[in-house]
Protein backbone atom coordinates (compact mmCIF):
# COMPACT_ATOMS: atom_id res chain seq x y z
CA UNK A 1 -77.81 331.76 46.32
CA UNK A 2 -73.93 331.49 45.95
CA UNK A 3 -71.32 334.49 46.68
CA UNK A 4 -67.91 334.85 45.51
CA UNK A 5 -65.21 336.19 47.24
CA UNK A 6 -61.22 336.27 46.64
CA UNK A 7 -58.69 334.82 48.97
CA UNK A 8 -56.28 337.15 49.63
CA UNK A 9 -52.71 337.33 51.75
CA UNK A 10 -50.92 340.18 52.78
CA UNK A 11 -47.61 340.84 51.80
CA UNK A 12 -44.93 343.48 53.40
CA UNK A 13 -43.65 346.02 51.27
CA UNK A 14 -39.97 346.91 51.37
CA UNK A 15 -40.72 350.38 52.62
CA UNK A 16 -42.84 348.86 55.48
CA UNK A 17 -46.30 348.78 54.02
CA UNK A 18 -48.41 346.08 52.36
CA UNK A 19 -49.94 344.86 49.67
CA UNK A 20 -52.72 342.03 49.36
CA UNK A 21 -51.66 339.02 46.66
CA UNK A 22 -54.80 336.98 45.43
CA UNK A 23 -54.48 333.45 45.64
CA UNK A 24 -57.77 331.60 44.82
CA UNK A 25 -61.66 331.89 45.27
CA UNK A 26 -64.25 331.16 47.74
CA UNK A 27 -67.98 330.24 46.86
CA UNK A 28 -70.52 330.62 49.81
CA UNK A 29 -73.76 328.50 48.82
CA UNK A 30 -76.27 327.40 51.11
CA UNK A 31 -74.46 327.46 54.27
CA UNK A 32 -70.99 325.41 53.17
CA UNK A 33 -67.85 327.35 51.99
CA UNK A 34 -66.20 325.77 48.90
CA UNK A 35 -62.34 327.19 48.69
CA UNK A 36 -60.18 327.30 45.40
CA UNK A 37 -56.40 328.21 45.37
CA UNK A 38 -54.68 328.76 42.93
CA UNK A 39 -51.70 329.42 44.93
CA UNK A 40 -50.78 328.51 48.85
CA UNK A 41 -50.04 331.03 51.01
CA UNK A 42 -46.53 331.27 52.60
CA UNK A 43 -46.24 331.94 56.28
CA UNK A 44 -45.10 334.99 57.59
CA UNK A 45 -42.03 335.48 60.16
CA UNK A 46 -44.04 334.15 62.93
CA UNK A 47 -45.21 330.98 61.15
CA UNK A 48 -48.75 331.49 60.55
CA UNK A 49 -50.79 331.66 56.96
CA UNK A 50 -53.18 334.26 57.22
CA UNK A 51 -55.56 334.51 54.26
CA UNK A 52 -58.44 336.84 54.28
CA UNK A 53 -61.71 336.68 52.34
CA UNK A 54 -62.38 340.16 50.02
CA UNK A 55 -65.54 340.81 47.95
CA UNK A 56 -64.38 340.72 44.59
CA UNK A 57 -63.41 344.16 42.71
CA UNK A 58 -65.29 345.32 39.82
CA UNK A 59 -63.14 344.25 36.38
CA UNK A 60 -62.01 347.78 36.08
CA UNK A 61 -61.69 348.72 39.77
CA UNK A 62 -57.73 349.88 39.85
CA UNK A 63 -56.91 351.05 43.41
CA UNK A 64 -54.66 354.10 41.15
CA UNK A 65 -57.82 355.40 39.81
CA UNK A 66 -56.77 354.28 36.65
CA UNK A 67 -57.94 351.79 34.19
CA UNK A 68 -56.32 348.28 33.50
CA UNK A 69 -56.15 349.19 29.48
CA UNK A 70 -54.94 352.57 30.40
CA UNK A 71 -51.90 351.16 32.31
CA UNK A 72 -51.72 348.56 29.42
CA UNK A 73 -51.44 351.27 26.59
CA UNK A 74 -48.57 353.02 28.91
CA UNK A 75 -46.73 350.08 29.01
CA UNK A 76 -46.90 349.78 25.36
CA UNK A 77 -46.14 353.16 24.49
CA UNK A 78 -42.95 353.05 26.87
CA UNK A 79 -41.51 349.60 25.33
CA UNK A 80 -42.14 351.36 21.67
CA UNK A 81 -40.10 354.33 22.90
CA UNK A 82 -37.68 352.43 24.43
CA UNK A 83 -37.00 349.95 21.28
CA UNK A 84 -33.75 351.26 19.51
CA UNK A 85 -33.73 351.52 15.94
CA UNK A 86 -32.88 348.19 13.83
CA UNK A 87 -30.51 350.36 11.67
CA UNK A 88 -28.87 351.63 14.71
CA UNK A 89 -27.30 348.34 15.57
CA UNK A 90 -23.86 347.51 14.75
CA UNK A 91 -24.28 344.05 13.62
């Protein structure tokens, strides 16, 4: 049986903190470890690449305790409110 996990690299924040960037997949299947990137990682101040495996998060998972679509829709609704009117423009 095969498991998938994401490949994941931290990243400092510029308040201090961090976040986790995913760059590829990794299959587990009978013993061998297949990776995928889809991105390299960079190395940090020291030199080094650290990459860490994650199980994967659930399509909706958002670590805001909000939904993807509902972050989506705010985004929308903020660009509509922040178009200006066409008959405002001067030229």
């Amino acid at each position: 049986m095969s498991s998938r996990r994401d490949i994941m690299v931290p990243r400092k924040k510029k308040d201090g903190g961090t976040y986790w960037v995913k760059i590829g997949t990794a299959w587990d299947n009978d013993g061998k470890t297949q990776l995928v990137f889809d991105a390299l990682p960079i190395p940090d101040a020291d030199g080094r690449c650290v990459a860490n495996l994650f199980e994967p998060r659930e399509q909706g998972d958002n670590p805001r305790g909000r939904s993807a679509a509902a972050d989506r829709d705010t985004a929308r609704s903020r660009s509509r409110d922040d178009d200006v009117d066409a008959d405002s423009i001067p030229f």
